[in-house]
N, C-alpha and C. Protein backbone atom coordinates (compact mmCIF):
# COMPACT_ATOMS: atom_id res chain seq x y z
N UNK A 1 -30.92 3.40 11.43
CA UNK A 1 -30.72 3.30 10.00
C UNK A 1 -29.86 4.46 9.49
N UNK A 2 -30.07 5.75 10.45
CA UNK A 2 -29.36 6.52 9.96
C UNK A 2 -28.13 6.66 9.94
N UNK A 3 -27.38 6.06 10.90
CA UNK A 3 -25.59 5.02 11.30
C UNK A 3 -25.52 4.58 9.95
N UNK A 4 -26.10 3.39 9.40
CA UNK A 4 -26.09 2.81 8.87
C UNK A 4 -25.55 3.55 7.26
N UNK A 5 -26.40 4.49 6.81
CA UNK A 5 -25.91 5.32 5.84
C UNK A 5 -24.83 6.16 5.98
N UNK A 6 -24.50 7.04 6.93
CA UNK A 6 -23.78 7.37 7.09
C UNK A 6 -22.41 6.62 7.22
N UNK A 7 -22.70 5.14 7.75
CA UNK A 7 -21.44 5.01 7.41
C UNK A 7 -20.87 4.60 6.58
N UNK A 8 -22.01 4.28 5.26
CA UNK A 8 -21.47 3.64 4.26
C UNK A 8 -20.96 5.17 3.45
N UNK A 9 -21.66 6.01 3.75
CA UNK A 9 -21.35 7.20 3.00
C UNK A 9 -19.71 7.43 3.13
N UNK A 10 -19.40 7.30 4.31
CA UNK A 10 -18.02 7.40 4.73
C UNK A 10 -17.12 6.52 4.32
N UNK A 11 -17.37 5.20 4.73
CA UNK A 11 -16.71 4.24 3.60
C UNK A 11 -16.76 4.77 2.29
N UNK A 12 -17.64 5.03 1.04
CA UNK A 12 -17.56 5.71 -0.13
C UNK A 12 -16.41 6.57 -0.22
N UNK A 13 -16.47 7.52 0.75
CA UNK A 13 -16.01 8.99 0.89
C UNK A 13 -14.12 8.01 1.08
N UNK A 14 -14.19 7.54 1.25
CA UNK A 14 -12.22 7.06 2.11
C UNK A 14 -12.12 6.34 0.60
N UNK A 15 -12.86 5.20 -0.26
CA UNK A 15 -12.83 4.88 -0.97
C UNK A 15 -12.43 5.51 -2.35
N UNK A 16 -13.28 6.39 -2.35
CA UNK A 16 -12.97 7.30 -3.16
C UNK A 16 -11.47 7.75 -3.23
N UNK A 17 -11.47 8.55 -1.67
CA UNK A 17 -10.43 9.19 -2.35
C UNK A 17 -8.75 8.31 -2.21
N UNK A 18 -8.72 6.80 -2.14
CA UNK A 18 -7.37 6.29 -2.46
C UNK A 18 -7.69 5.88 -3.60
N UNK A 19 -8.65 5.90 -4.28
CA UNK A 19 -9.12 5.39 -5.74
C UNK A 19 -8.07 5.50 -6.82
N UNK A 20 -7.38 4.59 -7.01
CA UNK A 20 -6.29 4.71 -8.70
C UNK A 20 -6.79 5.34 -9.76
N UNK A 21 -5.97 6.10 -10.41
CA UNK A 21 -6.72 6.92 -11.65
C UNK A 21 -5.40 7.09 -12.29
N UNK A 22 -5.78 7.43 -13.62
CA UNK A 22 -4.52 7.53 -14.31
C UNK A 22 -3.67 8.85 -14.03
N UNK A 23 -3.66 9.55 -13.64
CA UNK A 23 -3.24 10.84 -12.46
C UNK A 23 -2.75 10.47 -11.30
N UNK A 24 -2.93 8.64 -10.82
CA UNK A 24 -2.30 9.14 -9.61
C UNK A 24 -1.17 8.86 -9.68
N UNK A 25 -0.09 9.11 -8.75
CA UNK A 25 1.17 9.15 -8.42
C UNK A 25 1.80 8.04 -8.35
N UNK A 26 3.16 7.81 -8.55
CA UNK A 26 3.73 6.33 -8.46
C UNK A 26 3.36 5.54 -6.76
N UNK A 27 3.73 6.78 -5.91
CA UNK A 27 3.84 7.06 -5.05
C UNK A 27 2.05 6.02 -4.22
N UNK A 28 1.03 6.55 -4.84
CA UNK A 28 -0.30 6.82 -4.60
C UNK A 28 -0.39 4.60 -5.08
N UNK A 29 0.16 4.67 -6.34
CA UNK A 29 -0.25 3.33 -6.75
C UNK A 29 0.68 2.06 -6.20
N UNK A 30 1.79 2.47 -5.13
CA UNK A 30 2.59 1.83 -3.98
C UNK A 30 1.63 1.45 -3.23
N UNK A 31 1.62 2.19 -2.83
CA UNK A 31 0.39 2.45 -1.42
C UNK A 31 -0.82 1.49 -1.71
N UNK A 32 -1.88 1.79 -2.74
CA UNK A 32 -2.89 0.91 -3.38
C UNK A 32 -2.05 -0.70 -3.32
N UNK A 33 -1.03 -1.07 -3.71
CA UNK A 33 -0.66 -2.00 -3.56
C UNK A 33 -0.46 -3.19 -2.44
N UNK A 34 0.06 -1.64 -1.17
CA UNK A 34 0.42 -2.43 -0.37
C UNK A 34 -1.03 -2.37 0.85
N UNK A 35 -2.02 -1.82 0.60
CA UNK A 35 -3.25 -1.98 0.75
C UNK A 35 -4.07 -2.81 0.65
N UNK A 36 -3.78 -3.11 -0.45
CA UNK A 36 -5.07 -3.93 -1.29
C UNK A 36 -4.67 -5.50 -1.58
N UNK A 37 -5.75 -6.35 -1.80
CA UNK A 37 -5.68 -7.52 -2.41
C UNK A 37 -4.77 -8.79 -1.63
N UNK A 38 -4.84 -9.78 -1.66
CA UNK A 38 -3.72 -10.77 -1.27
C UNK A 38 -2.88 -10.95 -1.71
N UNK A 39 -1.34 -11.28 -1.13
CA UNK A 39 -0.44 -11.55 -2.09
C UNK A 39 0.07 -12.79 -1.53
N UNK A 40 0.81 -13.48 -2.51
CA UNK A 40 1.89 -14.55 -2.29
C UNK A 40 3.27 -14.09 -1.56
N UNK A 41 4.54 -15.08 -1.48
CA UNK A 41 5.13 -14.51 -0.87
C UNK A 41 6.18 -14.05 -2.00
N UNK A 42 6.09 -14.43 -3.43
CA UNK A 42 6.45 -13.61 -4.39
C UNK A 42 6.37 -12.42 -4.96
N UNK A 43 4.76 -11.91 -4.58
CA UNK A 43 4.54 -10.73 -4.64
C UNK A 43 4.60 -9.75 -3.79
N UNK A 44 5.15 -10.07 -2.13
CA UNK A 44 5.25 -9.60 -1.31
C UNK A 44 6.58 -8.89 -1.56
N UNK A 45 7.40 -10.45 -1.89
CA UNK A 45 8.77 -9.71 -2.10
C UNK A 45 9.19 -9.01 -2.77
N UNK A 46 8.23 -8.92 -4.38
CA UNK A 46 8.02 -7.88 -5.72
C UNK A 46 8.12 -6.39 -5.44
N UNK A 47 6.92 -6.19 -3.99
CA UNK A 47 6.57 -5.55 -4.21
C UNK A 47 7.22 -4.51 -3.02
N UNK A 48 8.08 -5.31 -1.89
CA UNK A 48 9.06 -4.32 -1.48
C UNK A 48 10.45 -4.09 -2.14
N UNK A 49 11.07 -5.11 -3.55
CA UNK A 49 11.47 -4.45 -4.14
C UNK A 49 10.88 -3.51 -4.93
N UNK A 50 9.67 -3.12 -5.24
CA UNK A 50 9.32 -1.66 -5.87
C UNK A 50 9.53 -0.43 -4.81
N UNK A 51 9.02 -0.50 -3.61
CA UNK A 51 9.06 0.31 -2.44
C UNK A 51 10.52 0.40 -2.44
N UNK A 52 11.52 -0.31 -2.33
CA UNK A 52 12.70 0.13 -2.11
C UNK A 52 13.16 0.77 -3.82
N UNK A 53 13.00 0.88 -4.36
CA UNK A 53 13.13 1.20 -6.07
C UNK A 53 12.81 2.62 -5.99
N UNK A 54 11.64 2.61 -5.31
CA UNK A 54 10.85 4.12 -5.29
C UNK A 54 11.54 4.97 -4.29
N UNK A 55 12.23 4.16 -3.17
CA UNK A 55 12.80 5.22 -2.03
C UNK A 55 14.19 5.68 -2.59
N UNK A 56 15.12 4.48 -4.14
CA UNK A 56 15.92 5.59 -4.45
C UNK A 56 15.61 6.51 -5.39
N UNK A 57 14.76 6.57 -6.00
CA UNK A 57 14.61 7.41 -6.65
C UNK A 57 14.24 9.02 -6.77
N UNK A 58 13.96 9.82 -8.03
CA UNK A 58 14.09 11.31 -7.60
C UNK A 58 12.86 11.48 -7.24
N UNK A 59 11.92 10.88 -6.97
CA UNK A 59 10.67 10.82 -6.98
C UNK A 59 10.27 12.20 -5.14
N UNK A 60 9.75 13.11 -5.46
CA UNK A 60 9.18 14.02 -4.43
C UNK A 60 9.31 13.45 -3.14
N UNK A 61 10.35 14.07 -2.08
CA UNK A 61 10.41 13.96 -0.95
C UNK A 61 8.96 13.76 -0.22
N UNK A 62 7.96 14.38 -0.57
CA UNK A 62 6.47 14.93 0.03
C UNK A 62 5.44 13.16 0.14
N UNK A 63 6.35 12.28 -1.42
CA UNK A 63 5.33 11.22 -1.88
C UNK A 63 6.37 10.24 -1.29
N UNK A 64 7.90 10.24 -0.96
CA UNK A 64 8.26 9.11 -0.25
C UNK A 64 7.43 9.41 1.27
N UNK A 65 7.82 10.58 2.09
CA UNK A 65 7.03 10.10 3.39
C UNK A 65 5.88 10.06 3.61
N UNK A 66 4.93 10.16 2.46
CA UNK A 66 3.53 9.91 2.39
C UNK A 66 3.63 7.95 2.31
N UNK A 67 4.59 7.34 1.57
CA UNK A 67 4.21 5.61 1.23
C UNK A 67 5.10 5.40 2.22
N UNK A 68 6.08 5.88 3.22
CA UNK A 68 6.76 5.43 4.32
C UNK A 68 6.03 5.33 5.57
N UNK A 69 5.04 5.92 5.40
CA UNK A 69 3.43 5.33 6.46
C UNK A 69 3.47 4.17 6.24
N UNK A 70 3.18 3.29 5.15
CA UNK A 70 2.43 2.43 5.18
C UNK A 70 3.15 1.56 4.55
N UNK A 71 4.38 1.43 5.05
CA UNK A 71 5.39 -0.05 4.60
C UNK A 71 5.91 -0.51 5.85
N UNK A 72 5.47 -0.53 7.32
CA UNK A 72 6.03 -1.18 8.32
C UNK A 72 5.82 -2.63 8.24
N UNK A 73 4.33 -2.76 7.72
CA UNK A 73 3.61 -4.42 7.91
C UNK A 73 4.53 -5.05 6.64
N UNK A 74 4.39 -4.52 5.09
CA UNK A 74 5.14 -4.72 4.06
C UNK A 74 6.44 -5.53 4.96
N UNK A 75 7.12 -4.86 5.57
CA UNK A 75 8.56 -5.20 5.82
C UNK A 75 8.27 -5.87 7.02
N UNK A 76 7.79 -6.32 7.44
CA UNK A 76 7.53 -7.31 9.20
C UNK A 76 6.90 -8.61 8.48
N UNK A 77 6.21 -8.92 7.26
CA UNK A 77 5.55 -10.03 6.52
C UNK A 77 7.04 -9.85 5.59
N UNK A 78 7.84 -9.83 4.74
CA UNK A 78 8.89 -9.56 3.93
C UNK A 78 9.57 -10.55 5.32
N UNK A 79 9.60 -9.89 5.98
CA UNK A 79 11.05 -10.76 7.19
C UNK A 79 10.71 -12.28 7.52
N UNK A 80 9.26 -12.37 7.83
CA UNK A 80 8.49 -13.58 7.97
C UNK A 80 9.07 -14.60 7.40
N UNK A 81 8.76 -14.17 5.67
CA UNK A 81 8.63 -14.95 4.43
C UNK A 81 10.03 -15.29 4.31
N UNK A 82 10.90 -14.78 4.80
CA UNK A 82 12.38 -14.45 4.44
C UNK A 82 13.77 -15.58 5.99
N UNK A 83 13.00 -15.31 6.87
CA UNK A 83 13.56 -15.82 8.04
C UNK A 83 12.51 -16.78 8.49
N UNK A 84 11.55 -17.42 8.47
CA UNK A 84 10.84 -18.22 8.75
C UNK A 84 10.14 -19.06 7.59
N UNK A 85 9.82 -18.97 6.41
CA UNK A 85 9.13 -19.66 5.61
C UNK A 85 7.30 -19.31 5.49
N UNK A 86 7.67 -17.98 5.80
CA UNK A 86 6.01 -17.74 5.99
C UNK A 86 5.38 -17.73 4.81
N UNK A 87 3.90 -17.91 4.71
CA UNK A 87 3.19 -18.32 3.82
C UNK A 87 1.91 -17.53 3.69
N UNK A 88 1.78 -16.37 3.19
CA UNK A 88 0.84 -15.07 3.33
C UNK A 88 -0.81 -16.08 2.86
């Protein structure tokens, strides 16, 4: 039982801290995006035009290679939808 708490504690604890707040970063609410929730293949495509929006911009070198983690899948489902007819 004691696994058991602990790992929800930990789940909490990771939860927490990608948690959206009005403080977080453009950068921070990319990321939440490309994380979270299901999308269509409209919003897929929405939403790597925002990722590419955000990579020109003046926006902190520190917060592009922090959301350049986590846009490989973004852009491998984007190609899918794009060269095959995929259907998220």
């Amino acid at each position: 039982m004691a696994d058991i708490k602990g790992l929800l504690k930990t789940i909490e604890e990771y939860n927490k801290k990608y948690e959206i707040t009005e403080n977080s970063s453009e950068a921070e609410k990319l990321r939440y995006r490309l994380m979270n929730g299901k999308k269509n293949k409209e919003e897929w495509l929405q939403l790597r035009e925002d990722v590419r929006n955000f990579f020109k911009s003046d926006a902190p070198e520190e917060d592009k290679e922090m959301l350049l983690g986590y846009t490989e899948s973004m852009s491998m489902i984007c190609s899918a939808i794009e060269d095959y007819g995929y259907e998220p």
